[in-house]
C-alpha atoms as a PDB file:
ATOM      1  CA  UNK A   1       7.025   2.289  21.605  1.00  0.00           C
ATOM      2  CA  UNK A   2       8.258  -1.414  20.963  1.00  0.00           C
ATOM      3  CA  UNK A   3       7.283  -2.512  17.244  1.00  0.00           C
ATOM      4  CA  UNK A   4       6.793  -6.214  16.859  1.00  0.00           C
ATOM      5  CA  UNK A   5       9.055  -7.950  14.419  1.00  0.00           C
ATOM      6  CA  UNK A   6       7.081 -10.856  12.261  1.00  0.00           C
ATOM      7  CA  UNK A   7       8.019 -13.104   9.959  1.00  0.00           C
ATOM      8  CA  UNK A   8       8.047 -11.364   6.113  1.00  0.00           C
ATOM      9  CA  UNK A   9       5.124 -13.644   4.980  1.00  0.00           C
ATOM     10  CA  UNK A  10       2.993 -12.122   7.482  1.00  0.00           C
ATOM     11  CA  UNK A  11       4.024  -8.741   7.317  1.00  0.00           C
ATOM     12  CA  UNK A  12       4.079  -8.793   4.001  1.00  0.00           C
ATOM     13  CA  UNK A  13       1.253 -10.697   2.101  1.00  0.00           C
ATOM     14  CA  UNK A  14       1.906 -12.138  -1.085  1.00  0.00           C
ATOM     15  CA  UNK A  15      -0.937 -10.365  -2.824  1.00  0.00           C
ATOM     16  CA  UNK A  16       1.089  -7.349  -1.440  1.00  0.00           C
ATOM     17  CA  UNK A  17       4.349  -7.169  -3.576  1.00  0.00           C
ATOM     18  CA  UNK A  18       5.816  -4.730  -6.208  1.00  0.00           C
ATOM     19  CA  UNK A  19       5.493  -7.812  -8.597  1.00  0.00           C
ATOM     20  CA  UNK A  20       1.903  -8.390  -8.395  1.00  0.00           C
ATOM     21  CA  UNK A  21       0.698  -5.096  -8.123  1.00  0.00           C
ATOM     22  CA  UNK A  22      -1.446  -4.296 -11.626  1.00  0.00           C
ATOM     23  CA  UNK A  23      -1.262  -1.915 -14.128  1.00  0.00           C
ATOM     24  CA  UNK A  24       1.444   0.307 -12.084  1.00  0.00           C
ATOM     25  CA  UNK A  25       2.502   3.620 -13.693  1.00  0.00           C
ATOM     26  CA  UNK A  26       5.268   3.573 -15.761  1.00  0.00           C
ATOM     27  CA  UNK A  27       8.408   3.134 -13.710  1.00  0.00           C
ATOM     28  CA  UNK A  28       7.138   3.349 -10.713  1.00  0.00           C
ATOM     29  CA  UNK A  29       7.960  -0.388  -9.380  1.00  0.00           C
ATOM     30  CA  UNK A  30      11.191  -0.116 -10.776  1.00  0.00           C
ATOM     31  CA  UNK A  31      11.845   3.249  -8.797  1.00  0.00           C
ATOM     32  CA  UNK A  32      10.517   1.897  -5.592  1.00  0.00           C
ATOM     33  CA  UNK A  33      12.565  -1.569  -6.084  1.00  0.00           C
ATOM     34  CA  UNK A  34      15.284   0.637  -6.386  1.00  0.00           C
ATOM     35  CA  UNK A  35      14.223   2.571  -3.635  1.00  0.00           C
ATOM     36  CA  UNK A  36      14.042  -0.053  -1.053  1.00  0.00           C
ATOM     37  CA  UNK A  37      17.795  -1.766  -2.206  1.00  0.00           C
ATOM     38  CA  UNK A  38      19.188   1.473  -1.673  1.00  0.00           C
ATOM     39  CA  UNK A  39      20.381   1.593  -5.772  1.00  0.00           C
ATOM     40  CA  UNK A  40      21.816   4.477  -6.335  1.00  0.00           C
ATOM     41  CA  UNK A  41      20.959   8.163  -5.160  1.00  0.00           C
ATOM     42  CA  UNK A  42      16.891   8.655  -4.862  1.00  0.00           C
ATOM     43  CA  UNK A  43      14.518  11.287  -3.207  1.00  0.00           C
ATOM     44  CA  UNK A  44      11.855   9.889  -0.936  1.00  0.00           C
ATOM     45  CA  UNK A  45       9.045   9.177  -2.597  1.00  0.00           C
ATOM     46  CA  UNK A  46       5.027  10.126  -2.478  1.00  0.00           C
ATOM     47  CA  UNK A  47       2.000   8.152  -3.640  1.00  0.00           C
ATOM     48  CA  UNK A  48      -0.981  10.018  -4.356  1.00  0.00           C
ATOM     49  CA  UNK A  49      -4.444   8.717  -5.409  1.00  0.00           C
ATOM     50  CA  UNK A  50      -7.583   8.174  -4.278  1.00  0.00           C
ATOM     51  CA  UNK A  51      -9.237   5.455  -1.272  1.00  0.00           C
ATOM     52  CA  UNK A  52      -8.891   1.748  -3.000  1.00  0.00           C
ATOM     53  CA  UNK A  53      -6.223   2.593  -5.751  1.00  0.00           C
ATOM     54  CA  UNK A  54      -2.754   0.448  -4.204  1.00  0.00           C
ATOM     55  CA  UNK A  55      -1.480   2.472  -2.274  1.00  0.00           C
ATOM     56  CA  UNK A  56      -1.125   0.416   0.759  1.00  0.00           C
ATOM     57  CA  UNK A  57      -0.292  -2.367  -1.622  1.00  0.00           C
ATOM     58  CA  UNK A  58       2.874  -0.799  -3.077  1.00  0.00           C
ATOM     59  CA  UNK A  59       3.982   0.684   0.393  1.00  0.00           C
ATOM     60  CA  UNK A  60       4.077  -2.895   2.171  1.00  0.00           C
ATOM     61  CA  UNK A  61       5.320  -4.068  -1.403  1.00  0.00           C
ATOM     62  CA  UNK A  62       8.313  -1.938  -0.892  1.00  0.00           C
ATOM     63  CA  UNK A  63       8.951  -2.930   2.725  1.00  0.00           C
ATOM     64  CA  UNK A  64       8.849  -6.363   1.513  1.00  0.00           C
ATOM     65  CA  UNK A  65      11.303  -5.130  -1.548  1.00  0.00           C
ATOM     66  CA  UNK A  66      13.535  -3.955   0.769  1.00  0.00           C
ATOM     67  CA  UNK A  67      13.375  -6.993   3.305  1.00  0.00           C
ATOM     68  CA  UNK A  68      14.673  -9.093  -0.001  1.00  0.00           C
ATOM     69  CA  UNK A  69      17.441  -6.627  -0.095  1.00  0.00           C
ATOM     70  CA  UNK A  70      18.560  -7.241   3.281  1.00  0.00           C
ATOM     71  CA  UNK A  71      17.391  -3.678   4.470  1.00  0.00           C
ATOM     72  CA  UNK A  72      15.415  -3.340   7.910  1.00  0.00           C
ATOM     73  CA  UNK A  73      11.721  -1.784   6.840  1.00  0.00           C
ATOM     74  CA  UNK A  74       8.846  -0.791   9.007  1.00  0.00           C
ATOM     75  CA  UNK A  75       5.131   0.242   7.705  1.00  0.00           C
ATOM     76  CA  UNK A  76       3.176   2.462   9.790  1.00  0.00           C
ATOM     77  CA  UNK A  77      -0.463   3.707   9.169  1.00  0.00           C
ATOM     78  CA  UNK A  78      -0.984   7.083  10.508  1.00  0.00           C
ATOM     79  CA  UNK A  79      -4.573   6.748  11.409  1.00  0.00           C
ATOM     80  CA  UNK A  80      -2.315   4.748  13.926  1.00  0.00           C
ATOM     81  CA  UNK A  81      -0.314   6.852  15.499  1.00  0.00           C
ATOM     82  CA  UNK A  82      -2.223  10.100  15.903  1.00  0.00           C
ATOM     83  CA  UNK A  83      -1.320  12.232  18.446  1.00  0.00           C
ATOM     84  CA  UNK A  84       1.861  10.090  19.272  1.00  0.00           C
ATOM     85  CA  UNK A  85       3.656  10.488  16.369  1.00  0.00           C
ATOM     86  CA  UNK A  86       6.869  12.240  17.802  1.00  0.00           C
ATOM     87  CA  UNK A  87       7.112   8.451  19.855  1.00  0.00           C
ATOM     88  CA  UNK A  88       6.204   5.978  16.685  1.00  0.00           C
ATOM     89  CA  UNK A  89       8.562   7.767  14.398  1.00  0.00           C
ATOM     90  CA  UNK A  90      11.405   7.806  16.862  1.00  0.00           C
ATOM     91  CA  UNK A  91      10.872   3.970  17.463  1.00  0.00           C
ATOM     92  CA  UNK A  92      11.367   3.289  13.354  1.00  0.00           C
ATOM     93  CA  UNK A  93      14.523   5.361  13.421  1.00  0.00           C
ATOM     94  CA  UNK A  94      16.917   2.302  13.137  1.00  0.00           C
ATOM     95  CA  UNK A  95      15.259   1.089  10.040  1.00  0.00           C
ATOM     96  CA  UNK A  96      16.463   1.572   6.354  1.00  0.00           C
ATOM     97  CA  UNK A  97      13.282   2.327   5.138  1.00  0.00           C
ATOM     98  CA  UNK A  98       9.676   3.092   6.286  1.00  0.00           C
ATOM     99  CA  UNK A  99       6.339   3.467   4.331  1.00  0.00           C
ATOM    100  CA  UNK A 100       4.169   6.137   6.134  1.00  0.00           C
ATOM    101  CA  UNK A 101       0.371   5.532   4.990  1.00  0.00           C
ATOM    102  CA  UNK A 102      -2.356   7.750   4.843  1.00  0.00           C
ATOM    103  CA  UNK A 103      -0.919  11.038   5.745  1.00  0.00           C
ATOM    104  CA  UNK A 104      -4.305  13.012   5.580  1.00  0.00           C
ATOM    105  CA  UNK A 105      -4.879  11.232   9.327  1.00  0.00           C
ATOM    106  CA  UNK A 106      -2.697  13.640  10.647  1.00  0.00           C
ATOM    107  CA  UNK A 107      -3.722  16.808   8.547  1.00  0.00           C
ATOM    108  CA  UNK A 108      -4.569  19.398  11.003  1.00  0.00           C
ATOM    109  CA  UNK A 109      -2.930  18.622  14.325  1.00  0.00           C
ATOM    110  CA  UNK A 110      -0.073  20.970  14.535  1.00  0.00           C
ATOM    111  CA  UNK A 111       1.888  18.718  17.047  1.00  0.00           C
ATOM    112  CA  UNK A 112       1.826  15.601  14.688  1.00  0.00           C
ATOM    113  CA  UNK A 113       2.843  17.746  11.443  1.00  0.00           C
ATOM    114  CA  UNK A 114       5.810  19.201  13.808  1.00  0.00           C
ATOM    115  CA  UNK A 115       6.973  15.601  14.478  1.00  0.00           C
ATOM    116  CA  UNK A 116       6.913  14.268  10.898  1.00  0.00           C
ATOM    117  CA  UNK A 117       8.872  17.653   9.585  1.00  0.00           C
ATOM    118  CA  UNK A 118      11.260  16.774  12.334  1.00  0.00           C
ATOM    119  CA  UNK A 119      11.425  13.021  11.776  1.00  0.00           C
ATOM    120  CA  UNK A 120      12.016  13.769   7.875  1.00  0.00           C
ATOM    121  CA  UNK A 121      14.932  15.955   8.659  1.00  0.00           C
ATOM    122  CA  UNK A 122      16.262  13.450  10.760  1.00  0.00           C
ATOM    123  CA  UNK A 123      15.673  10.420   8.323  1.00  0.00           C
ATOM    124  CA  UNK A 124      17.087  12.553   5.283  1.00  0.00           C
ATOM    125  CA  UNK A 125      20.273  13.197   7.140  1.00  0.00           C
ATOM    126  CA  UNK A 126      20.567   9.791   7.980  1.00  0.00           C
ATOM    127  CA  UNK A 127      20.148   8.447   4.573  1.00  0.00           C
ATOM    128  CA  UNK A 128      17.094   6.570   5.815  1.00  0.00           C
ATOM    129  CA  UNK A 129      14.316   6.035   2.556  1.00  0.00           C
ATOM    130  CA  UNK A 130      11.000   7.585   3.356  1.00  0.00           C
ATOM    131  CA  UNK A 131       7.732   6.044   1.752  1.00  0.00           C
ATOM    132  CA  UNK A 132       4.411   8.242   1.896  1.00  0.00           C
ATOM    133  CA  UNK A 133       1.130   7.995   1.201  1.00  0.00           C
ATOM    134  CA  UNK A 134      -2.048  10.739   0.454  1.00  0.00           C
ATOM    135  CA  UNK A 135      -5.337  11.188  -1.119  1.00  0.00           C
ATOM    136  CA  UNK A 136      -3.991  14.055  -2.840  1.00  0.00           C
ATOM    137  CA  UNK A 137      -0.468  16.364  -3.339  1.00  0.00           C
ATOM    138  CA  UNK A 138       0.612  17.817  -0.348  1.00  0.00           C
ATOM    139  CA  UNK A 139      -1.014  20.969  -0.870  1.00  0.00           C
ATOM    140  CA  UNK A 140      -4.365  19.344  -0.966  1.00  0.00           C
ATOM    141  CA  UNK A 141      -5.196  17.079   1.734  1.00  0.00           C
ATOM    142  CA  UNK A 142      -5.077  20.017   4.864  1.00  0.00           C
ATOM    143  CA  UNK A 143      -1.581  20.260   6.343  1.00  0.00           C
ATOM    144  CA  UNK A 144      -1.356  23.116   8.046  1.00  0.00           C
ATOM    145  CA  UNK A 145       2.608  23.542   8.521  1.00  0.00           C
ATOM    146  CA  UNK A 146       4.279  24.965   4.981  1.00  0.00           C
ATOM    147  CA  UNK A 147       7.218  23.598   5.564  1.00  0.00           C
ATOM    148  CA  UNK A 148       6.131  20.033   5.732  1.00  0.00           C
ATOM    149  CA  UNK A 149       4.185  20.701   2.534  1.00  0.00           C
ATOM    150  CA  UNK A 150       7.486  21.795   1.273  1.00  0.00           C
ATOM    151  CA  UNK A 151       9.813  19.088   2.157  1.00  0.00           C
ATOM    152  CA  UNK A 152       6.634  16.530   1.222  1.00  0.00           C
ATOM    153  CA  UNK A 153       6.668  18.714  -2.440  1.00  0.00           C
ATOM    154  CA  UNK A 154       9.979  18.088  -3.092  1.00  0.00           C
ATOM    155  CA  UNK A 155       9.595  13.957  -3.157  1.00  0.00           C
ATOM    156  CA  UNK A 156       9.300  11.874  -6.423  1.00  0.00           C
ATOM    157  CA  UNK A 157       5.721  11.712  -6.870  1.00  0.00           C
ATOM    158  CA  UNK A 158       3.880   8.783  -8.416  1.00  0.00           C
ATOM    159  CA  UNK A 159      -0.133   9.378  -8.622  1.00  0.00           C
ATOM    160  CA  UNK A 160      -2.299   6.275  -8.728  1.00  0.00           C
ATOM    161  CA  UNK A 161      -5.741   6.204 -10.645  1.00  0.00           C
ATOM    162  CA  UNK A 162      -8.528   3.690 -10.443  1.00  0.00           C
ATOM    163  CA  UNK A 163      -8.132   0.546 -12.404  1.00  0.00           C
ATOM    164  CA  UNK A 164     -10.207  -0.025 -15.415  1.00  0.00           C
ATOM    165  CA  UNK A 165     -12.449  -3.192 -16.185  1.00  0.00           C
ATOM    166  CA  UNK A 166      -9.171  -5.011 -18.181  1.00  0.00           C
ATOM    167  CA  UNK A 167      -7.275  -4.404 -14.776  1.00  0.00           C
ATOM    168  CA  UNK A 168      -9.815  -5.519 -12.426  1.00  0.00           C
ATOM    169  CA  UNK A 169     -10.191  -8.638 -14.824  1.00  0.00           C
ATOM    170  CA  UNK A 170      -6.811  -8.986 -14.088  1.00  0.00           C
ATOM    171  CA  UNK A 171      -6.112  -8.500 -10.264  1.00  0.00           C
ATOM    172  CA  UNK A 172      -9.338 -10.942 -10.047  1.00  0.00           C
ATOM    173  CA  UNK A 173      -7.522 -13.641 -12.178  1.00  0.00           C
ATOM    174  CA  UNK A 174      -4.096 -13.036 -10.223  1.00  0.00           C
ATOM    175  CA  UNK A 175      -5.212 -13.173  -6.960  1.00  0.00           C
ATOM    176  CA  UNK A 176      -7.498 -16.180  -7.496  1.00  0.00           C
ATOM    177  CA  UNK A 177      -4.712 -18.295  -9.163  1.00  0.00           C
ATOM    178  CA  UNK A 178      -2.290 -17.476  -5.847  1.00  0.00           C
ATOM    179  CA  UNK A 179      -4.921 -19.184  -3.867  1.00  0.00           C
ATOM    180  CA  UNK A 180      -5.906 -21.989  -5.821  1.00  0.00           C
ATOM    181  CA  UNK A 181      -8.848 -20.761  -7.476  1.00  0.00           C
ATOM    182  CA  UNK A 182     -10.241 -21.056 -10.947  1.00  0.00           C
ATOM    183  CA  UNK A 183     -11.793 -17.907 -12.049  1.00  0.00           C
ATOM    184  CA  UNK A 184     -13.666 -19.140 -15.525  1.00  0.00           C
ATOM    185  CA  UNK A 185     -14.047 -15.902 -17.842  1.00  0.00           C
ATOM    186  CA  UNK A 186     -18.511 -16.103 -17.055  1.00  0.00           C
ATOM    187  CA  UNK A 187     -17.561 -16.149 -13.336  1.00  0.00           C
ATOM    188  CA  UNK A 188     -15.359 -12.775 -13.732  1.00  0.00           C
ATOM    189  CA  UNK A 189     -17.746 -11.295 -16.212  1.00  0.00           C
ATOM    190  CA  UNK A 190     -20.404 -11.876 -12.940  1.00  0.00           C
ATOM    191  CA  UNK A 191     -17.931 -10.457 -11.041  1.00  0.00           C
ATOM    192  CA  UNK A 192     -16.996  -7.655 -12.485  1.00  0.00           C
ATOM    193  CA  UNK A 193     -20.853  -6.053 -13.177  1.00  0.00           C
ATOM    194  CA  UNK A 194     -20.865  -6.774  -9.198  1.00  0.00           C
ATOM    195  CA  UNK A 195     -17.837  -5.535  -7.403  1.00  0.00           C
ATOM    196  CA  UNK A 196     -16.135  -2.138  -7.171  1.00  0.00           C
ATOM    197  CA  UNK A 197     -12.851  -0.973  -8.148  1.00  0.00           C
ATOM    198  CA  UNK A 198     -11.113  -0.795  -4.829  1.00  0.00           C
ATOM    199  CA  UNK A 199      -8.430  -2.970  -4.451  1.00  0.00           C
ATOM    200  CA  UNK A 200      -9.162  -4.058  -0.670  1.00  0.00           C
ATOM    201  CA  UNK A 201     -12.504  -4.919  -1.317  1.00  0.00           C
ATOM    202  CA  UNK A 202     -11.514  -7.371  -4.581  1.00  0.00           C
ATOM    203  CA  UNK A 203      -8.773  -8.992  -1.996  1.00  0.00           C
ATOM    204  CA  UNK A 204     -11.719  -9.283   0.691  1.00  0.00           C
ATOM    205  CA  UNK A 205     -14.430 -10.661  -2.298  1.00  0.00           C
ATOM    206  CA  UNK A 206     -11.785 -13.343  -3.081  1.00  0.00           C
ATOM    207  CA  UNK A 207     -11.215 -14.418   0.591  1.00  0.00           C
ATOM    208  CA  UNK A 208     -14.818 -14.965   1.411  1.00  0.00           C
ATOM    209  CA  UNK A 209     -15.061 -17.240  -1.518  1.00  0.00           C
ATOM    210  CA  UNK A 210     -11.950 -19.026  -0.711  1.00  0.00           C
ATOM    211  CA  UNK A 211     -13.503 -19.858   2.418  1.00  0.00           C
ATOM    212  CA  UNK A 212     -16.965 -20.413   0.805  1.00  0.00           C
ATOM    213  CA  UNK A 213     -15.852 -22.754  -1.931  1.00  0.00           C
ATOM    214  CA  UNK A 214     -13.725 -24.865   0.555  1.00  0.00           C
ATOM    215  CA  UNK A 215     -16.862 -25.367   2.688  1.00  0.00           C
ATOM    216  CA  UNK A 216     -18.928 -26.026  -0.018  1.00  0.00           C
ATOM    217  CA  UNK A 217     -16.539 -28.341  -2.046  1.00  0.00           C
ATOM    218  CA  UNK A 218     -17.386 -26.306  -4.641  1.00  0.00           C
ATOM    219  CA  UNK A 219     -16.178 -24.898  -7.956  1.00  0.00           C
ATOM    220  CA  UNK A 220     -16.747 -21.269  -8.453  1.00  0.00           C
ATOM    221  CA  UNK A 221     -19.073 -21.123 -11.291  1.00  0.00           C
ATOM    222  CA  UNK A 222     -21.990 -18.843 -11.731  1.00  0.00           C
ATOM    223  CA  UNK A 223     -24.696 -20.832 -10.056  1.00  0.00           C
ATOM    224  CA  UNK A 224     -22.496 -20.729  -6.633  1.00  0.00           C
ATOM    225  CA  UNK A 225     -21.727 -16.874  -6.920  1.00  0.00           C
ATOM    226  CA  UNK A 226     -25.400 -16.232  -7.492  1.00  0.00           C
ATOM    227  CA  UNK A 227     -25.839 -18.452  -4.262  1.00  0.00           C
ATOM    228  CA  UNK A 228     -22.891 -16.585  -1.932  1.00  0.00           C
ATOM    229  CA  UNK A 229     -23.006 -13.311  -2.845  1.00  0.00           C
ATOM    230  CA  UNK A 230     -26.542 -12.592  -3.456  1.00  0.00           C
END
């Protein structure tokens, strides 16, 4: 299973990146830049939370981390891969590091679970950083092998919660000012009664008024969110 090499810009979006991720618990982008330079002796690590909370953000963030560092990275969502794991983990084997997202995809099918215990072996004897990602702890998302729920256990954990209103206010105002846009505080306050807290769908928001506001020639005031989103 050949996996395409891009360039880091497109692998990696800018929005995506251990420095412009929001309201991060405490020491976690410092243990996952550390992670991906290889600084220093550190367990693989597991990111827990809920759909919408960064997840995906702070896995490509630490690909791109460890890109800076001069370390070969690969990202791979599960939901991907299922039922050909054993083949898409062997194929990552040369890299440094690699972010595995959204393990519950593979909760369940005993052949996948086999192939990930194996693959972690493998990877931990090689020195090779693993990245994961869950909904929940190990013991809570439906894997049905214990000794993958073991080895998973026995990762540095870092659980992710839903932003509040001061952090959405503040990936909003990020994000915008990356592309260009001004984000006046009575167009986030319309914003923020509006939009959820998921992180991919405040990325998405922003994108379709990129587009919107360069079509329009338009500021984004009030008046034109009222008009493009309804």
């Amino acid at each position: 299973m050949s996996i395409p090499q891009l360039p880091l810009t497109l692998r990696y979006p800018p929005d995506q990146r251990l420095d412009t991720f929001v309201h991060a618990p405490a020491g976690a982008a410092e243990l996952l830049r550390a992670l991906a330079a290889q600084d220093g002796q550190f367990d693989n690590v597991y990111l827990a939370g809920p759909a919408g909370v960064g997840k995906t953000h702070l896995l490509l963030g630490t690909c791109a981390a460890a890109e800076a560092a001069a370390r070969r990275a690969a990202y791979l969502p599960l939901i991907a891969a299922t039922g050909r794991l054993r083949d898409a983990l062997e194929a990552l084997e040369g890299n440094d590091l690699i972010a595995l997202d959204g393990l519950e995809a593979i909760a369940g099918s005993r052949d996948d679970e086999v192939a990930l215990f194996d693959a972690h072996n493998r990877a931990r004897a090689a020195g090779i950083r693993l990245v994961y990602s869950a909904r929940d702890i190990p013991d809570a998302i439906g894997l049905g092998l214990p000794d993958l729920r073991s080895r998973l256990g026995q990762c540095t954990r870092i659980t992710l919660t839903p932003l509040d209103d001061e952090g959405r206010r503040e990936v909003l105002r990020q994000r915008a000012q990356r592309r260009g846009l001004v984000l006046e505080e009575p167009a986030l306050d319309w914003l923020l009664k509006r939009v959820g807290r998921d992180l991919g769908g405040l990325t998405a928001l922003l994108d379709r008024l990129d587009r919107a506001s360069l079509a329009a020639q338009r500021r984004i005031t009030v008046p034109f969110l009222r008009q493009t989103l309804g």
